[in-house]
Each structure stands twice: as structure tokens, then as C-alpha cells.
N, C-alpha and C. Protein backbone atom coordinates (compact mmCIF):
# COMPACT_ATOMS: atom_id res chain seq x y z
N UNK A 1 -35.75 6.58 -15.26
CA UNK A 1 -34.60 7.24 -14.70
C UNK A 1 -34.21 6.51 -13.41
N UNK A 2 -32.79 6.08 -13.49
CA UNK A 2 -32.50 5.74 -12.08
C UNK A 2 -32.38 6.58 -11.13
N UNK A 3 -31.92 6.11 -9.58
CA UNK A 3 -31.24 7.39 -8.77
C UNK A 3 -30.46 7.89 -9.07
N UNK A 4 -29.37 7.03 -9.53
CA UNK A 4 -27.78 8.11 -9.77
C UNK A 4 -28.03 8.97 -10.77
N UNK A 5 -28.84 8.75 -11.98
CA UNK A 5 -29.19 10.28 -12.72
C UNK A 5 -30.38 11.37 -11.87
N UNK A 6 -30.84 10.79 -11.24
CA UNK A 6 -32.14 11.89 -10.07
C UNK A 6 -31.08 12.91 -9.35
N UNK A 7 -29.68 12.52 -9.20
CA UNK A 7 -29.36 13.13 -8.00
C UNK A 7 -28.78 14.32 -8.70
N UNK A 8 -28.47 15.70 -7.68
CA UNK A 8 -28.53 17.11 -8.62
C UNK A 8 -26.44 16.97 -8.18
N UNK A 9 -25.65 16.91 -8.65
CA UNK A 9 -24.38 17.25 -8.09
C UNK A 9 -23.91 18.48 -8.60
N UNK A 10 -22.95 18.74 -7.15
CA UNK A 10 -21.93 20.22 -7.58
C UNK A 10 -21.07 20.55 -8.93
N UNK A 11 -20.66 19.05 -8.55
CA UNK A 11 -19.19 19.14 -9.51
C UNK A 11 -19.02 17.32 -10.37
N UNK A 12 -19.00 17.43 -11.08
CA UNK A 12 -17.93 16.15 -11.90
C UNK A 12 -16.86 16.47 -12.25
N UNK A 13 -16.03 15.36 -11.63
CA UNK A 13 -14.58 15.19 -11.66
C UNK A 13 -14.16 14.12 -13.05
N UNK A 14 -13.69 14.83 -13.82
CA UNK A 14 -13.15 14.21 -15.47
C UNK A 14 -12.76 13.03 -15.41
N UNK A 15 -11.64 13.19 -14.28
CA UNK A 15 -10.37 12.17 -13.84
C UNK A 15 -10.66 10.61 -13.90
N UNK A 16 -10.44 9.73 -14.12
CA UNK A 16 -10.61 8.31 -14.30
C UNK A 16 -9.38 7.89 -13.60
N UNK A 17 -9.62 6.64 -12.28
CA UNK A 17 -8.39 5.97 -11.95
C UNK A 17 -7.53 4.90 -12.46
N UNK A 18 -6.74 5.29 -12.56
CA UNK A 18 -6.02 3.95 -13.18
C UNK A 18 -4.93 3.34 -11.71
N UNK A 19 -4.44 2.22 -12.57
CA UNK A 19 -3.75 1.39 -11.43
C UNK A 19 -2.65 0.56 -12.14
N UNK A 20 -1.25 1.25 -11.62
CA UNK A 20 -0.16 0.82 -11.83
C UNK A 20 0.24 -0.61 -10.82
N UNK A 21 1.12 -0.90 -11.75
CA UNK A 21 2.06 -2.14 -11.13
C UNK A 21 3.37 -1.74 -10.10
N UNK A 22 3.68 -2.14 -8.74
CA UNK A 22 5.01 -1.52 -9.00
C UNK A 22 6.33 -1.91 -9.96
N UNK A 23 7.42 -1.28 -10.27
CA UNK A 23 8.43 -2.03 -11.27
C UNK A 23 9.57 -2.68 -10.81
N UNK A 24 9.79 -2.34 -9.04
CA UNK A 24 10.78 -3.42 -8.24
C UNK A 24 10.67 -3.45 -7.16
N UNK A 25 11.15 -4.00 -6.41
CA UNK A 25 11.29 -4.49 -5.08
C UNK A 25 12.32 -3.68 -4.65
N UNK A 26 12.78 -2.28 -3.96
CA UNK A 26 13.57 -1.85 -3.66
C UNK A 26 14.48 -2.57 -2.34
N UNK A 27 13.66 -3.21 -1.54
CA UNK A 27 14.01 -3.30 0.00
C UNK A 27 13.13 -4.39 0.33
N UNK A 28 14.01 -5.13 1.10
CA UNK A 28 12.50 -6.51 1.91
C UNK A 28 13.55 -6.35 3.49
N UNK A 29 12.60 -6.64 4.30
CA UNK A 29 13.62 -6.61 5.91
C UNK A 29 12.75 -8.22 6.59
N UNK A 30 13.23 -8.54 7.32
CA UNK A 30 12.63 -9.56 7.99
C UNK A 30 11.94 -10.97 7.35
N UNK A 31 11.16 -11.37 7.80
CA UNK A 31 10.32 -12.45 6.79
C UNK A 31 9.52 -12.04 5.88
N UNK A 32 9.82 -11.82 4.86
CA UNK A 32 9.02 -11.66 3.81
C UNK A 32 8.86 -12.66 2.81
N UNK A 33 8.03 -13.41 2.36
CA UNK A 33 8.26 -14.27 1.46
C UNK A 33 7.62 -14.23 -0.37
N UNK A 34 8.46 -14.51 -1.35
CA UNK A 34 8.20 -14.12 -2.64
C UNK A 34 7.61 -12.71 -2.71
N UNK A 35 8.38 -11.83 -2.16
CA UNK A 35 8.24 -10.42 -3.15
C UNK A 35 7.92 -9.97 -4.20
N UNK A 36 8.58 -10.91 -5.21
CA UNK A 36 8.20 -10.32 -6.41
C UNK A 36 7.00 -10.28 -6.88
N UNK A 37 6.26 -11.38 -6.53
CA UNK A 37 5.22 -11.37 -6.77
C UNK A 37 3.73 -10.05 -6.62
N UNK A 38 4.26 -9.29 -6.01
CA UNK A 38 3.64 -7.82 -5.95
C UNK A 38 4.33 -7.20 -7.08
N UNK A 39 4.87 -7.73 -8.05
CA UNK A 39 5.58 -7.17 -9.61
C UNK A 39 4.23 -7.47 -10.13
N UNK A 40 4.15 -8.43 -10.10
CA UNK A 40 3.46 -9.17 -11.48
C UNK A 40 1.58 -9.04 -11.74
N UNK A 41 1.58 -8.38 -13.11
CA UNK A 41 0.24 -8.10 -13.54
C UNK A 41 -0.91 -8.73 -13.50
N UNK A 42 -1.71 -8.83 -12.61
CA UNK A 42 -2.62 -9.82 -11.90
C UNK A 42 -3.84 -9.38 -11.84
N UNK A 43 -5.23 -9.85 -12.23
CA UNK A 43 -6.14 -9.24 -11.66
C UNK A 43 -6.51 -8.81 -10.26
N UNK A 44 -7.69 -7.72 -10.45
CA UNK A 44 -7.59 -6.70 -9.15
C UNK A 44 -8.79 -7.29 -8.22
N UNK A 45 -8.46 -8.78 -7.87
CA UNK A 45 -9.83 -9.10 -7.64
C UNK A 45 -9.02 -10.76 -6.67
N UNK A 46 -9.46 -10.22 -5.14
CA UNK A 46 -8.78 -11.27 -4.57
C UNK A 46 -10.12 -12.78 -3.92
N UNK A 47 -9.41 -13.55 -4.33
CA UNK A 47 -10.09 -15.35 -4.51
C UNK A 47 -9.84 -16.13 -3.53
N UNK A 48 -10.23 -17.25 -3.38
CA UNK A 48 -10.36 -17.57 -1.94
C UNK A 48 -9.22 -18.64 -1.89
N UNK A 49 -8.47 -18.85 -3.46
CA UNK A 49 -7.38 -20.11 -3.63
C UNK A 49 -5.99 -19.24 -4.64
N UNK A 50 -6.30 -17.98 -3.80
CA UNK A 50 -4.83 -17.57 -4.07
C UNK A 50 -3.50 -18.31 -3.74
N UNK A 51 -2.52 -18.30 -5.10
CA UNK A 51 -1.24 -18.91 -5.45
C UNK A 51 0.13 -17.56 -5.18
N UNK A 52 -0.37 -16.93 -6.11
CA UNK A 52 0.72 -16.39 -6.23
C UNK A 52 0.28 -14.97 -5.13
N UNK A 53 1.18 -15.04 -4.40
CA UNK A 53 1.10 -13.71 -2.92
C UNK A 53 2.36 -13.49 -2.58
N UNK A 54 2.31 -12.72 -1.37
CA UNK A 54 3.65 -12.18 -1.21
C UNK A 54 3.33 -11.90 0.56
N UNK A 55 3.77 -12.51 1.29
CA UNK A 55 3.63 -12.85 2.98
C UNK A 55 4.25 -12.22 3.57
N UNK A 56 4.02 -11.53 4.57
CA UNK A 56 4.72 -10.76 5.60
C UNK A 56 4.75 -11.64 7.03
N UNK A 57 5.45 -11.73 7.55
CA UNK A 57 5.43 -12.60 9.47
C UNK A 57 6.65 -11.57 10.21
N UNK A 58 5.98 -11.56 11.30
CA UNK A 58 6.92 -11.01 11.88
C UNK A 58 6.89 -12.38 13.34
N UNK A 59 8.21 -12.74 13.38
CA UNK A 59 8.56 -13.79 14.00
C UNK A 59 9.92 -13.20 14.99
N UNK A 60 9.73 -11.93 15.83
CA UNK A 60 10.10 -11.69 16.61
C UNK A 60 11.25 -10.87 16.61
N UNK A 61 11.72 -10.93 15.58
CA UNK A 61 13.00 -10.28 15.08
C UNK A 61 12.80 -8.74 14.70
N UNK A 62 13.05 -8.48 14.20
CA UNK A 62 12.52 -6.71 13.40
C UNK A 62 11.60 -7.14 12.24
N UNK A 63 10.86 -6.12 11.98
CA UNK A 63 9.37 -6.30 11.55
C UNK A 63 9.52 -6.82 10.03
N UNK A 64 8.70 -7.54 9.25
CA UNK A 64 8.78 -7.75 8.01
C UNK A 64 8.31 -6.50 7.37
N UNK A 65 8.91 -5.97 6.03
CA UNK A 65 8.79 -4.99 5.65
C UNK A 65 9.49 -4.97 3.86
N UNK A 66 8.13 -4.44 3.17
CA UNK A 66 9.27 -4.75 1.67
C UNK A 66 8.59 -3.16 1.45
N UNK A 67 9.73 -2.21 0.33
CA UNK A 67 9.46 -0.71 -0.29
C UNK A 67 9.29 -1.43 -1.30
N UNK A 68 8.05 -0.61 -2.15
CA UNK A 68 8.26 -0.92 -3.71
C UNK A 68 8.30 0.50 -4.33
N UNK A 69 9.01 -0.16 -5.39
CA UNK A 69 9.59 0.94 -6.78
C UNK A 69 8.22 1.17 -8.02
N UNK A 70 7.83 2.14 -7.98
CA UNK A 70 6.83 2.64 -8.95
C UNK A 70 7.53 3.12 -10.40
N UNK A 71 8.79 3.36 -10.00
CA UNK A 71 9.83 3.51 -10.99
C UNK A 71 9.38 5.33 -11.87
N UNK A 72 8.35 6.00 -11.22
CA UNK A 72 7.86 7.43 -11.53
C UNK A 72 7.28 8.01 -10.27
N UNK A 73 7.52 9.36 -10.40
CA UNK A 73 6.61 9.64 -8.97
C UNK A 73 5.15 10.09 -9.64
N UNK A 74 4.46 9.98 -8.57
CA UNK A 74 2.99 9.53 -9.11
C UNK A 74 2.56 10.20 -7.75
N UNK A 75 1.28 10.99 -8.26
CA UNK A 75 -0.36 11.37 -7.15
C UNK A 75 -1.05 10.59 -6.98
N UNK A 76 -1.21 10.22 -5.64
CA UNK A 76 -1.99 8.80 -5.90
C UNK A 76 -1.93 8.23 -4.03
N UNK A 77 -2.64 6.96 -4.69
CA UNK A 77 -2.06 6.11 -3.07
C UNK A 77 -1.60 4.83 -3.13
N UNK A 78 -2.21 3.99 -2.12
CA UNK A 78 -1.87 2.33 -2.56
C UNK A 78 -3.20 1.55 -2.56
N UNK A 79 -3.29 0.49 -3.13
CA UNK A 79 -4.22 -0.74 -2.90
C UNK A 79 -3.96 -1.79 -2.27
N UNK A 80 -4.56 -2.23 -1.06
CA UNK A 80 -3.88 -3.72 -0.84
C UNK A 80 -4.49 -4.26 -0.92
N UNK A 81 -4.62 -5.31 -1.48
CA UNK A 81 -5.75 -6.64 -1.45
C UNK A 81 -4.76 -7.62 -0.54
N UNK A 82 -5.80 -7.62 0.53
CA UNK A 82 -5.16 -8.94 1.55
C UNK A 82 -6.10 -10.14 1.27
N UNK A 83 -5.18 -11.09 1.19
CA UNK A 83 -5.64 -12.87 1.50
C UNK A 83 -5.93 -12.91 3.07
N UNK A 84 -6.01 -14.07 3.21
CA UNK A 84 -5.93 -14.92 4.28
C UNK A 84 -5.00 -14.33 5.63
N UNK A 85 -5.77 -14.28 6.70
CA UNK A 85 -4.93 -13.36 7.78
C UNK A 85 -4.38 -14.82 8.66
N UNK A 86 -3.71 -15.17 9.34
CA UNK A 86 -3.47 -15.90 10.88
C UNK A 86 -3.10 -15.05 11.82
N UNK A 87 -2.83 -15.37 12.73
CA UNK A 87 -2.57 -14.71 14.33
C UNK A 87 -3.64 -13.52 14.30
N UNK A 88 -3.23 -11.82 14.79
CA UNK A 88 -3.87 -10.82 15.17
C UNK A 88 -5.46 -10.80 13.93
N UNK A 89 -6.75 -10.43 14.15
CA UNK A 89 -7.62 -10.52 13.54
C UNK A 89 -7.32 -9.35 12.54
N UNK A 90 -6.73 -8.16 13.23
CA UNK A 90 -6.71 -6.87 12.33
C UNK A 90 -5.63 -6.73 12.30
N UNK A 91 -4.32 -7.16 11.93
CA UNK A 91 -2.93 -6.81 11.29
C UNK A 91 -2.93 -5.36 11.43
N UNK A 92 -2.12 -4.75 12.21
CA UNK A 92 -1.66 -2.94 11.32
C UNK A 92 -0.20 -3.24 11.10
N UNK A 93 -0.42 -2.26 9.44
CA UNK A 93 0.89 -2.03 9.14
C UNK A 93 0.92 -0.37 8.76
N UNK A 94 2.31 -0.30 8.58
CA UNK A 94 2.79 0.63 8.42
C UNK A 94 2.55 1.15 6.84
N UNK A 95 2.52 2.15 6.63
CA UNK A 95 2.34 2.91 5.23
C UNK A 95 3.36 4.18 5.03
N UNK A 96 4.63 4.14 4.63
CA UNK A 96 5.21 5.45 4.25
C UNK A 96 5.70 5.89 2.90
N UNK A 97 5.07 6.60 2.56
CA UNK A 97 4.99 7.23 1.26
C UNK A 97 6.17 7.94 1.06
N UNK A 98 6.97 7.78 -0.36
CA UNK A 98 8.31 8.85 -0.56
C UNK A 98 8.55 8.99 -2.04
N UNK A 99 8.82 10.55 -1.86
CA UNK A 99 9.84 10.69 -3.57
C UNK A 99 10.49 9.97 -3.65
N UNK A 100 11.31 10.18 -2.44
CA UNK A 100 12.86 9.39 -2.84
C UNK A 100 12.73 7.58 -1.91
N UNK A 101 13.85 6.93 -1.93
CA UNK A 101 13.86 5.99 -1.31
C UNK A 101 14.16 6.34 0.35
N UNK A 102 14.89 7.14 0.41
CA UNK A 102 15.05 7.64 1.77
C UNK A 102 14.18 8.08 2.92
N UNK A 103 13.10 9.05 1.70
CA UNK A 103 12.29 9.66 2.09
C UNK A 103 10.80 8.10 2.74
N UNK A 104 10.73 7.28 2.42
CA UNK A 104 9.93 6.46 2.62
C UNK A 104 10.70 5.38 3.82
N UNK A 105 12.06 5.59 3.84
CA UNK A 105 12.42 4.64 4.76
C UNK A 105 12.73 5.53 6.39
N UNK A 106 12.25 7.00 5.97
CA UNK A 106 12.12 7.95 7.13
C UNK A 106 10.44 8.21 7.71
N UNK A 107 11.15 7.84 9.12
CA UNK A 107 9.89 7.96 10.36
C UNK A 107 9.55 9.58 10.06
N UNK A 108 8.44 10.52 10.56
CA UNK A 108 8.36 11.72 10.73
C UNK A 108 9.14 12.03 11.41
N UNK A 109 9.54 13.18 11.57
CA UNK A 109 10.91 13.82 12.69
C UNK A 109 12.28 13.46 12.06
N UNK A 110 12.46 12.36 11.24
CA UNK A 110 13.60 12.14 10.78
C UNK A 110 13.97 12.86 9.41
N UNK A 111 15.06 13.14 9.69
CA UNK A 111 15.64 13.71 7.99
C UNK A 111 14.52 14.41 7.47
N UNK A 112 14.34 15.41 8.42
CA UNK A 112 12.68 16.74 7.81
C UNK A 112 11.72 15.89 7.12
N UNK A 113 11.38 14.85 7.71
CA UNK A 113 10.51 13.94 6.91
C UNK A 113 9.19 14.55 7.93
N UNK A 114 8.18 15.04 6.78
CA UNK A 114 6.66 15.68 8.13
C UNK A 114 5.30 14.89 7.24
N UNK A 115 4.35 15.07 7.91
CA UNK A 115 2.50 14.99 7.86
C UNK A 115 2.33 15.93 7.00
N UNK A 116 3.30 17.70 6.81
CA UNK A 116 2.41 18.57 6.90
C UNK A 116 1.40 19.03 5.88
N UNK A 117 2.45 18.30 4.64
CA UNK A 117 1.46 18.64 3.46
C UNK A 117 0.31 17.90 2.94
N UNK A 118 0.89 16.57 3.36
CA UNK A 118 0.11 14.97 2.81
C UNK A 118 1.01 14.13 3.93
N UNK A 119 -0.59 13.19 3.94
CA UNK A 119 0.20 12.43 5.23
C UNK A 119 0.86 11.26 4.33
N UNK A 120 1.89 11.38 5.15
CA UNK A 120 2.78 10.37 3.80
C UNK A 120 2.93 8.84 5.11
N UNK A 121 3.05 8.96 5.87
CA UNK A 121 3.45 7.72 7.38
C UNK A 121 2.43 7.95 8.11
N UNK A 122 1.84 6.73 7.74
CA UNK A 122 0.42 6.78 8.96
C UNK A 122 0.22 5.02 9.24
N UNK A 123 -0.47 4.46 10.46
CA UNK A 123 -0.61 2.90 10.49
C UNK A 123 -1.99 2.68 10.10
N UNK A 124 -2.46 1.63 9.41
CA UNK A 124 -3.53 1.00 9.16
C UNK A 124 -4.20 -0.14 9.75
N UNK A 125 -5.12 -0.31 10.07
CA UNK A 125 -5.61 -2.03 10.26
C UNK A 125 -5.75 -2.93 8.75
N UNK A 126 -5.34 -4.03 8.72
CA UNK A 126 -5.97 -4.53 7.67
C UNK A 126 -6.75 -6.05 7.60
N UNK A 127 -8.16 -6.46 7.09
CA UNK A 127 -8.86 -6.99 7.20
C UNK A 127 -8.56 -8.08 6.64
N UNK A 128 -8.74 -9.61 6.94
CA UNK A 128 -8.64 -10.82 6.10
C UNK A 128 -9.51 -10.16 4.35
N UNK A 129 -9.29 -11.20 3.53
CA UNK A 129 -9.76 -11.16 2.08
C UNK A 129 -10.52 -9.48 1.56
N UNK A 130 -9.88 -8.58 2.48
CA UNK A 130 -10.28 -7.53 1.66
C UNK A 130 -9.38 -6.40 0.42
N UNK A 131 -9.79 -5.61 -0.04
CA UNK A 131 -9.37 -4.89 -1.00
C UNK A 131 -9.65 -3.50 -0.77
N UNK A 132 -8.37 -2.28 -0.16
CA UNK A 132 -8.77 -1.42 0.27
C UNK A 132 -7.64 -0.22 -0.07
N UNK A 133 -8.22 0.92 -0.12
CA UNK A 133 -7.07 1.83 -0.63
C UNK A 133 -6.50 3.15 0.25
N UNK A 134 -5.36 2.90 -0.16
CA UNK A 134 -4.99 4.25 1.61
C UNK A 134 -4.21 5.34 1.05
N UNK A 135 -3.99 6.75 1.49
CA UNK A 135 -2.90 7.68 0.83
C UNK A 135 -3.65 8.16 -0.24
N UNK A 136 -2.98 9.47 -0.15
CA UNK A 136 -3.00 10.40 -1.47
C UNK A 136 -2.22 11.67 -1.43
N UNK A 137 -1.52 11.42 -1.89
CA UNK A 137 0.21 11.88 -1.62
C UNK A 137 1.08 11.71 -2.69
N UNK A 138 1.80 12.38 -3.12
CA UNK A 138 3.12 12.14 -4.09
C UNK A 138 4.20 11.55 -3.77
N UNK A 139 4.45 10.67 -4.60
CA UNK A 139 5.38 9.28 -3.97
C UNK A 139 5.55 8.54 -5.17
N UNK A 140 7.04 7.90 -5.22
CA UNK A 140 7.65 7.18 -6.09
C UNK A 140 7.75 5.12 -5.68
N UNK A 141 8.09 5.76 -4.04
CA UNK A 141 8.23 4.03 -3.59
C UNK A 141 7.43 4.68 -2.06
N UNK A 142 6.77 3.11 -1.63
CA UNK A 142 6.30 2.98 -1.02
C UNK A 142 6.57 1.76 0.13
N UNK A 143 6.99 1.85 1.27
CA UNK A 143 7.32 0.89 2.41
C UNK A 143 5.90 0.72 3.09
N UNK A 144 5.56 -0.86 2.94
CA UNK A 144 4.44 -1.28 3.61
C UNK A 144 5.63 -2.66 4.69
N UNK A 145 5.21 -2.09 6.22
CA UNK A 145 5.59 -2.32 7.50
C UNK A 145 5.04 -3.27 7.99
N UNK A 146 4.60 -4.32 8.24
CA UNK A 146 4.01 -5.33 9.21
C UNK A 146 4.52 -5.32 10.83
N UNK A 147 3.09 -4.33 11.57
CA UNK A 147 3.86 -3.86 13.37
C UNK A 147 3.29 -5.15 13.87
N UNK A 148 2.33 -5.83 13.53
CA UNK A 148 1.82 -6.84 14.63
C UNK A 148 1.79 -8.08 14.28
């Protein structure tokens, strides 16, 4: 017997995760480069001679920033697998979760956009070559922000 069968638990959860693609690029602001490429069906497993990516810089202007289209609203959150970082060691970006497109391109306080039920707008750090998952919230498109 291993440990994981030794151990006594409360509850098992049925549920199995799965992991969608998004289906468009609603919005890109600033430097963003090849977007689409967060379309395309790729393994979930980031390499040290990644090709195909999708770059955020913020080069002084207003922040790089692309929403993507899930094209359904969905319970759930996001995954990012980051490559290769330059400049700041820990990047934060922005994360805002929305039904609608509006709803994700709204700060809290704006257009009754709130925390209160699920935090839908919150900032993250994110790490060179890691793979990490944020949110759990109902949301159709999703705006990932590059602040630093």
C-alpha cells in the first residue's frame, strides 16, 4: 500500500479538469507580439526552445495587454505557462475575469464591476519558465495586463 491509499479523506471530488483553448483574440493594446498564437492547440508543457509564444513589453506607452475569447462562459480560471522573462525578475500582471467583454475590460468600481462574489481583477507575480493557475470565477473572456 502506498501513502496516498493510507490516507483516511473527507470527501472525493468526481470532477476531472479539463483545459480549453481560447477561440479569439478579442483585444491586444500596446506591444503585444503574435497573439494568436495563444489560439493554437499546443502541449501543456513549457521547453526551454520555445517557437511559437505570444510577448507582452511594455515600452512606456500604455501597458501591453491582449482579452481572450473562450467563445462560452465557463467555471474555471486561467493557466499561464511563462517562457523566458527579461527586465523585472517577477513580472505582475493583471488578471480580469468577465461574462461579457466589458465586464473584463472593467477595473472594480467601474460599471458595478465588484470582488464580491469571485474575485474576478486581482494582480499576480509571474515567474520565468513556470506553469501556474489563477481564478475561479465565471467568465467568458479574460484580459491578461502586463503592469511592469
Amino acid at each position: 500500500m502506498n501513502i496516498i491509499d493510507s490516507i483516511r479523506y473527507s470527501k472525493t471530488d468526481p470532477r476531472c479538469i479539463r483545459y480549453l483553448f481560447p477561440k479569439a483574440v478579442s483585444l491586444t493594446q500596446g506591444n503585444v507580439s503574435d497573439p494568436e498564437n495563444l489560439l493554437k492547440e499546443l502541449p501543456l508543457q513549457i521547453g526551454l526552445s520555445e517557437s511559437v509564444l505570444c510577448e507582452l513589453k511594455n515600452d512606456g506607452g500604455e501597458n501591453a495587454a491582449v482579452v481572450l475569447d473562450y467563445g462560452v462562459e465557463l467555471c474555471g480560471g486561467l493557466r499561464l505557462l511563462t517562457g523566458f522573462i527579461t527586465g523585472e525578475k517577477y513580472p505582475l500582471v493583471r488578471l480580469t475575469f468577465g461574462e461579457s467583454l466589458s465586464e473584463a475590460m472593467s477595473s472594480v468600481g467601474e460599471k458595478n464591476a465588484t470582488n464580491e462574489h469571485s474575485i474576478r481583477d486581482f494582480t499576480v507575480p509571474l515567474s520565468f519558465l513556470s506553469d501556474m493557475q489563477f481564478g475561479n470565477t465565471g467568465f467568458r473572456f479574460v484580459k491578461i495586463e502586463l503592469l511592469t
